[in-house]
N, C-alpha and C. Protein backbone atom coordinates (compact mmCIF):
# COMPACT_ATOMS: atom_id res chain seq x y z
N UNK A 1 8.32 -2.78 8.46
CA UNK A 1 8.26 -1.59 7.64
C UNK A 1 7.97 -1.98 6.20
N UNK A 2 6.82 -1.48 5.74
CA UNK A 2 6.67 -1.26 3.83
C UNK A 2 7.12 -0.26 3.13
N UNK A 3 7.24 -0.58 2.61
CA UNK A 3 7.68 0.21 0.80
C UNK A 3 7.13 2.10 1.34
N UNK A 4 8.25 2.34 1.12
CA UNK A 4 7.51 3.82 0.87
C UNK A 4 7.36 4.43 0.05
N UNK A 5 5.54 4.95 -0.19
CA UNK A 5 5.73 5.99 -2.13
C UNK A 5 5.14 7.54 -1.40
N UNK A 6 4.79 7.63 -2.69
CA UNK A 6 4.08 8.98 -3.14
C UNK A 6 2.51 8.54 -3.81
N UNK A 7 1.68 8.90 -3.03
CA UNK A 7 0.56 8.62 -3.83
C UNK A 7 -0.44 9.98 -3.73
N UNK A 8 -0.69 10.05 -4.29
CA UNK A 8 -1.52 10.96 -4.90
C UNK A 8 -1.15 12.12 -4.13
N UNK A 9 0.26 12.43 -4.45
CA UNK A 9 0.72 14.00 -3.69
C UNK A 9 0.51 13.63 -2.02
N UNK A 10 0.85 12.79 -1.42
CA UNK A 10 0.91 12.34 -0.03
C UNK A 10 2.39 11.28 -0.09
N UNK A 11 3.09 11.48 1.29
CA UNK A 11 4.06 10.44 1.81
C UNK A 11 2.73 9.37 2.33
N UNK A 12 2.83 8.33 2.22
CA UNK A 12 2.40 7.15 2.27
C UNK A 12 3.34 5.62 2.36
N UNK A 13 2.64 4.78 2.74
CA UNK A 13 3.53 3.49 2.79
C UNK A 13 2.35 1.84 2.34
N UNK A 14 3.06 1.09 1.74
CA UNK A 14 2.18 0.00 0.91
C UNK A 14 1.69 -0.77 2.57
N UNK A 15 0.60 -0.84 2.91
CA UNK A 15 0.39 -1.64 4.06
C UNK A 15 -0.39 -3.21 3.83
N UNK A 16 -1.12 -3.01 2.57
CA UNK A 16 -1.57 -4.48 1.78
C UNK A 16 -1.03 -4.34 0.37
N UNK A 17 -0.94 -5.85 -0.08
CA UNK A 17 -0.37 -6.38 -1.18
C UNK A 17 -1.46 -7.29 -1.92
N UNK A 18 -2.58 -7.28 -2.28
CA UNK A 18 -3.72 -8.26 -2.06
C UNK A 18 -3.35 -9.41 -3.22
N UNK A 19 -2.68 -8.56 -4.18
CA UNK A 19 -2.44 -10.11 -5.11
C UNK A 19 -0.99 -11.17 -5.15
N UNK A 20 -0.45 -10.87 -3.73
CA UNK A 20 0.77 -11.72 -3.44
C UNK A 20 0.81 -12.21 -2.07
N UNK A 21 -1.04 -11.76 -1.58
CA UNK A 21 -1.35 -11.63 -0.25
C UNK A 21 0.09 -11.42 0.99
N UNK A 22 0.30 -10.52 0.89
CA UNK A 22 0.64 -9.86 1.91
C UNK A 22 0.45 -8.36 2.63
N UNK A 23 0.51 -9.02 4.12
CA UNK A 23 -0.50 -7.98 4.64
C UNK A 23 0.29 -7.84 6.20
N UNK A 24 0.00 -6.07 6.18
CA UNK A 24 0.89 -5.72 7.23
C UNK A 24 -0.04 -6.16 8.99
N UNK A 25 0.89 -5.71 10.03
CA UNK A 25 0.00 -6.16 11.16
C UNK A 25 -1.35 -5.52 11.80
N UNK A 26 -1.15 -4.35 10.95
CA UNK A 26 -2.66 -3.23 11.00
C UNK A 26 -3.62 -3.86 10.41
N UNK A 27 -3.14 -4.37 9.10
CA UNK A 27 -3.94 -4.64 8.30
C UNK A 27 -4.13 -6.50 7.96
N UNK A 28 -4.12 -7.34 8.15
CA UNK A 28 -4.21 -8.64 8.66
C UNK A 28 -4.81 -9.40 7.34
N UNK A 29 -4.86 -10.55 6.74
CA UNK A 29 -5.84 -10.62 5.77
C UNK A 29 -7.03 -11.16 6.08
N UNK A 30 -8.08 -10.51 5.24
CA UNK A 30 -9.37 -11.02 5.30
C UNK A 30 -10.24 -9.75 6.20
N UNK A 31 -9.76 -8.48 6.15
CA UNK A 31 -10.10 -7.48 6.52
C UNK A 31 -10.60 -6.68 5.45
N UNK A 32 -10.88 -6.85 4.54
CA UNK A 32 -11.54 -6.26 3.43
C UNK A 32 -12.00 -6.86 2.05
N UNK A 33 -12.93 -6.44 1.48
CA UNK A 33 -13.26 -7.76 0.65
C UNK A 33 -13.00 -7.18 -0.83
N UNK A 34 -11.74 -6.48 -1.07
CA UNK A 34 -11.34 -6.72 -2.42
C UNK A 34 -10.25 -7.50 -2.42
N UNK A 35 -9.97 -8.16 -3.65
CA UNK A 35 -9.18 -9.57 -4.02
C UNK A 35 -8.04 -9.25 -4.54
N UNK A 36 -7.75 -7.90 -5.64
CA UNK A 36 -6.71 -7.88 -5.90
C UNK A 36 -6.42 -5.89 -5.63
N UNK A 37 -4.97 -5.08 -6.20
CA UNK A 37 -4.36 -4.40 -5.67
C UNK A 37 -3.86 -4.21 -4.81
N UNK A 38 -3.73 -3.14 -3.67
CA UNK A 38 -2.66 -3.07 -2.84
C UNK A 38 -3.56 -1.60 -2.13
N UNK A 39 -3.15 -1.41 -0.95
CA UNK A 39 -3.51 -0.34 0.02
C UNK A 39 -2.50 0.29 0.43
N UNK A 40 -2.85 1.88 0.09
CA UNK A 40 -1.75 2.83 0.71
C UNK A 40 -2.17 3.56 2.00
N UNK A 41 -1.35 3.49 2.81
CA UNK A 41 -2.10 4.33 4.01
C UNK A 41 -1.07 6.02 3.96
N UNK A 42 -1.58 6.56 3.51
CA UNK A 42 -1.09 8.27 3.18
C UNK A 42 -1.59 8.86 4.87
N UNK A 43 -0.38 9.81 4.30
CA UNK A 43 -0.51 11.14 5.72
C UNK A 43 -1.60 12.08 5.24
N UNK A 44 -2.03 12.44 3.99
CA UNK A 44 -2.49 13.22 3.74
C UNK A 44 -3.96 12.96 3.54
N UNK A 45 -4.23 11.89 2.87
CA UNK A 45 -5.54 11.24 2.45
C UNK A 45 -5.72 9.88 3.40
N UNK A 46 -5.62 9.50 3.97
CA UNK A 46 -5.67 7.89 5.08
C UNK A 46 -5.62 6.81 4.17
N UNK A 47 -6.51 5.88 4.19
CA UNK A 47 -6.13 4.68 3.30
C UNK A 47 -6.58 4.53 2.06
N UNK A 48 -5.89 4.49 1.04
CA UNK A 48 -6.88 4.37 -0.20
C UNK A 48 -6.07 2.78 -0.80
N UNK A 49 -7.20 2.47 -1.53
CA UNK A 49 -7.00 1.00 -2.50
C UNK A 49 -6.78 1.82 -4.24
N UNK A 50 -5.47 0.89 -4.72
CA UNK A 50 -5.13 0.85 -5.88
C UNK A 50 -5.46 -0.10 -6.64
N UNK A 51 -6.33 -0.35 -7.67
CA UNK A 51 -6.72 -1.96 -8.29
C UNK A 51 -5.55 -2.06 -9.19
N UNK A 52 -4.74 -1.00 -9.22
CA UNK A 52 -3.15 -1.19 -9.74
C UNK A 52 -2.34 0.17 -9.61
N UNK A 53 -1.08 0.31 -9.36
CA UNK A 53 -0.27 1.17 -9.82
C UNK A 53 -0.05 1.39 -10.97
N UNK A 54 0.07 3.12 -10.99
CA UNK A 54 0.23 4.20 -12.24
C UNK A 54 0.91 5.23 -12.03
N UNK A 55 0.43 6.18 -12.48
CA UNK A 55 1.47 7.27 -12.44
C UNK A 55 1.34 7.95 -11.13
N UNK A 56 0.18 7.63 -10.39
CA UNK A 56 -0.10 8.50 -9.36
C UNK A 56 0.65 7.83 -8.26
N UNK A 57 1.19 6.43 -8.42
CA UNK A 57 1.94 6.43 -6.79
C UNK A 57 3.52 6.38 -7.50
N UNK A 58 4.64 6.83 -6.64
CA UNK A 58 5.57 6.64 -7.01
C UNK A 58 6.37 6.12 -6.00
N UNK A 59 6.93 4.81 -6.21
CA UNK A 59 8.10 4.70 -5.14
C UNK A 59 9.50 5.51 -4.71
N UNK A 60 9.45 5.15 -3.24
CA UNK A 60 10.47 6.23 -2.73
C UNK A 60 11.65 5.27 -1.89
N UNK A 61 11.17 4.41 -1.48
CA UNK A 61 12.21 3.53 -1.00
C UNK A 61 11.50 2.11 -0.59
N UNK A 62 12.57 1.46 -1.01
CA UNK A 62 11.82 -0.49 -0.93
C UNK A 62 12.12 -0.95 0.53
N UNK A 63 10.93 -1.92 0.96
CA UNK A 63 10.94 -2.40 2.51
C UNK A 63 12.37 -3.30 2.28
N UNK A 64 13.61 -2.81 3.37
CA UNK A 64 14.27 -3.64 3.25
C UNK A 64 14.38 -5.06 3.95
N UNK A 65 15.21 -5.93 3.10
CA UNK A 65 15.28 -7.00 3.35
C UNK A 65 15.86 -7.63 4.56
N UNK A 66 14.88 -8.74 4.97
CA UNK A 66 15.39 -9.41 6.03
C UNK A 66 16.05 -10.68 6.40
């Protein structure tokens, strides 16, 4: 399980991390060819890339620890 936010007025969850490379099992690395930000996969909008967080995603709860 990832991070869950708010991005752009959608429940969503962080499924790539590209500049700490981590990457969920949907999403694997080397499945897309940008280098840095992070990918949200939203209910409302499907996957979008952030080249950073701002005001538009907001966290809602952190992947807990294992």
């Amino acid at each position: 399980m990832w991070d869950e936010v708010i991005a752009d007025d959608s429940e969503g969850i962080v499924v790539t991390v590209l500049d700490t490379k981590q990457f969920s099992e949907d999403y694997p690395e080397g499945w897309c060819e940008q280098t840095t930000g992070a990918f949200v996969e939203t209910k409302k909008w499907g996957l979008i890339h952030y080249p950073y967080f701002d005001d538009d995603v907001k966290f809602i709860a952190r992947k807990p620890s294992v």
